[in-house]
Protein backbone atom coordinates (compact mmCIF):
# COMPACT_ATOMS: atom_id res chain seq x y z
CA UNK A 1 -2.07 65.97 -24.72
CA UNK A 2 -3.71 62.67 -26.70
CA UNK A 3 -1.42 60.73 -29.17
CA UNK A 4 -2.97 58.55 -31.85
CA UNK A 5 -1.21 56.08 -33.70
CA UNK A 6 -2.70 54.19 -36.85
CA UNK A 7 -1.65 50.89 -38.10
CA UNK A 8 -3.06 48.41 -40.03
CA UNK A 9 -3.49 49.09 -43.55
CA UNK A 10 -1.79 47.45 -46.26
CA UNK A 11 -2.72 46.28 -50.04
CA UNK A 12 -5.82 43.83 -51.06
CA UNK A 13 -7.41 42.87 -53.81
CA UNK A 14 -11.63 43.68 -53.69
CA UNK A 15 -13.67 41.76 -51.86
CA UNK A 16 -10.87 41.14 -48.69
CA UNK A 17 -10.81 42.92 -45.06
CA UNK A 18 -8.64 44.41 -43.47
CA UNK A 19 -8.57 45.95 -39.40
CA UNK A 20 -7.06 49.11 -38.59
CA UNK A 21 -6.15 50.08 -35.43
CA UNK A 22 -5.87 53.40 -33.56
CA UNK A 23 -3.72 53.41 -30.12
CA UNK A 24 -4.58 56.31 -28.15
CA UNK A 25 -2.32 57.33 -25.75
CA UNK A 26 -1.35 60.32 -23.08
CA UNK A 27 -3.89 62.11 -21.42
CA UNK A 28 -6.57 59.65 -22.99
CA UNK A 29 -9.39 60.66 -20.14
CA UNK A 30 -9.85 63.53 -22.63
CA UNK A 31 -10.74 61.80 -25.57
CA UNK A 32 -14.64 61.37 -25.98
CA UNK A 33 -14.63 59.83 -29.32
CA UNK A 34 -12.52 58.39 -31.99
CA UNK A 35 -13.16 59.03 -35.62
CA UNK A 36 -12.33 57.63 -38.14
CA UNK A 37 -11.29 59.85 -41.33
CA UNK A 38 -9.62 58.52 -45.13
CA UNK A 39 -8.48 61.00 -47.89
CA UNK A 40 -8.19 59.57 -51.31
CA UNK A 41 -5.64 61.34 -53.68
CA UNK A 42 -6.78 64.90 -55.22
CA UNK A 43 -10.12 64.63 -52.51
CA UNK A 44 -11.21 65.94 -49.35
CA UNK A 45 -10.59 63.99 -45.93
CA UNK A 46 -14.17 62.65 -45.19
CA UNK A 47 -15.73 60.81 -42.15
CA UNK A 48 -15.91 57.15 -41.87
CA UNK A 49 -16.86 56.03 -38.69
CA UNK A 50 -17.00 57.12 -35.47
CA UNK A 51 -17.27 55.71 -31.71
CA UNK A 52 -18.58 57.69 -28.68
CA UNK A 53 -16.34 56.43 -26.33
CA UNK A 54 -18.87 57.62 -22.81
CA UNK A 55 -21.66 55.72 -24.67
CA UNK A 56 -20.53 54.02 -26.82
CA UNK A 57 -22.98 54.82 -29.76
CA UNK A 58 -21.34 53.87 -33.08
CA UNK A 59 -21.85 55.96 -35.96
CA UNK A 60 -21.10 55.56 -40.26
CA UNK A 61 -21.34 57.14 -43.43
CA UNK A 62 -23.67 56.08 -45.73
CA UNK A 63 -20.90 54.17 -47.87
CA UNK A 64 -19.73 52.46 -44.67
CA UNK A 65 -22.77 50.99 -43.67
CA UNK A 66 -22.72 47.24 -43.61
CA UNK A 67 -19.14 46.82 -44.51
CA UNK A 68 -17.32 48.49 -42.11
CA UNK A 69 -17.86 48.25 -38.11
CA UNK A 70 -16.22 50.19 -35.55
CA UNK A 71 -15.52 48.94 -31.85
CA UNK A 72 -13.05 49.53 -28.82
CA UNK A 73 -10.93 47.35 -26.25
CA UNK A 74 -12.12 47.01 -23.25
CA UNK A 75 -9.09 49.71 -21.54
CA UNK A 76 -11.04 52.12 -24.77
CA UNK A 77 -7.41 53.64 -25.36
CA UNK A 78 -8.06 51.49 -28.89
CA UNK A 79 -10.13 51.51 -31.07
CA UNK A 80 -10.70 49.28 -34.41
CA UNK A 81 -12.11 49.57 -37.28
CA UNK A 82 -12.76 46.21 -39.50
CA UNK A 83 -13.63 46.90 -43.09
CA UNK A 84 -14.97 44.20 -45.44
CA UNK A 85 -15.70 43.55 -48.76
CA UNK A 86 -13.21 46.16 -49.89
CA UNK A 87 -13.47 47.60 -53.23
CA UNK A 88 -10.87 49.96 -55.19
CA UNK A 89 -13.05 53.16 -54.09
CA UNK A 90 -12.09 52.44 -50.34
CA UNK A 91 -8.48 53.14 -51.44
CA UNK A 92 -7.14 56.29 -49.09
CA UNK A 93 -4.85 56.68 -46.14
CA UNK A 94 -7.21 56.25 -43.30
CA UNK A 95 -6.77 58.69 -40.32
CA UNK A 96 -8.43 58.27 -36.75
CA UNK A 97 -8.87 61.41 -34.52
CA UNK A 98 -10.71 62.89 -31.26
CA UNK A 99 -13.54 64.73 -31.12
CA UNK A 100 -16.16 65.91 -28.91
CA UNK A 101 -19.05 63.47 -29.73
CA UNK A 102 -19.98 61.71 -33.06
CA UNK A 103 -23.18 62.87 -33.56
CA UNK A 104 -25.10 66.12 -32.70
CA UNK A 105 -27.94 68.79 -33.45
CA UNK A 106 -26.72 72.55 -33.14
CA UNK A 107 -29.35 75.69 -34.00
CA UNK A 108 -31.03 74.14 -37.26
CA UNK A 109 -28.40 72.03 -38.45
CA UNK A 110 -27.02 68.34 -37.46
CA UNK A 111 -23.74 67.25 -37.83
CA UNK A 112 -22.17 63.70 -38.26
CA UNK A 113 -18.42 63.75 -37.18
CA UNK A 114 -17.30 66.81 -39.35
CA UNK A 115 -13.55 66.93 -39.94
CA UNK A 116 -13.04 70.10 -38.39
CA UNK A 117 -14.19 69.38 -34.84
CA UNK A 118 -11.90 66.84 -34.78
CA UNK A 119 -8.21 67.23 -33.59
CA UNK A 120 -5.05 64.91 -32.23
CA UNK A 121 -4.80 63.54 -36.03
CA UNK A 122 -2.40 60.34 -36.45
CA UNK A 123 0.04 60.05 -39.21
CA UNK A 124 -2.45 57.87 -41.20
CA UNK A 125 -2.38 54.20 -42.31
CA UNK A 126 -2.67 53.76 -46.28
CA UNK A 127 -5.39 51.57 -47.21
CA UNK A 128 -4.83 50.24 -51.30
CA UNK A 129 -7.27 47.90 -52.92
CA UNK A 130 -6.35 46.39 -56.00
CA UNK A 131 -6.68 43.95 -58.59
């Protein structure tokens, strides 16, 4: 069994940075990559990042791309995730979890950390940026 705690978040105004953290812990030689989810009120949870931890190929969403980067300690039981240049839309509790791989093709379709291959959720870390 893999435990994941988040930590981290906290208030800003836009245009700061904050690093999150997610401590994996437990049977962590089973955990091939962390994720790294957010759910704004009344929305869907949706990727973020994500970090193959056996190659350790990165992997964003679109809106991620340039502001956020993901990385690991050198044990890989955590892994970070530094946002910058924050902006009221980024407001969500953030969530990291473990999956099977970040990205892959299957049949006709290819997939980019989807939520529901992804398991071992923390308790989330709430993220608020604000003027």
């Amino acid at each position: 069994q893999v435990s994941l705690v988040e930590s981290g978040g906290g208030t800003v105004q836009p245009g700061q940075s904050l690093r999150l953290s997610c401590v994996a812990s437990g049977r962590t030689r089973d955990v091939y990559a962390i994720g790294w989810f957010r759910q704004a009120p009344g929305k869907a949870r949706e990727g973020v990042s994500c970090l193959s931890l056996s190659t350790g190929r990165t992997s964003y969403k679109d809106f991620a791309k340039g502001r956020f980067t993901i990385s690991k300690d050198n044990a890989g039981t955590t892994v970070y995730l530094q946002m910058n240049n924050l902006t009221p839309e980024d407001t969500a509790v953030y969530y990291c979890a473990r999956g099977p791989g970040c990205e892959y093709s299957a049949g006709m379709h290819y997939y980019i950390f989807p939520v529901a291959d992804f398991d071992s959720w923390g308790q989330g870390t709430q993220v608020t940026v604000s003027s």
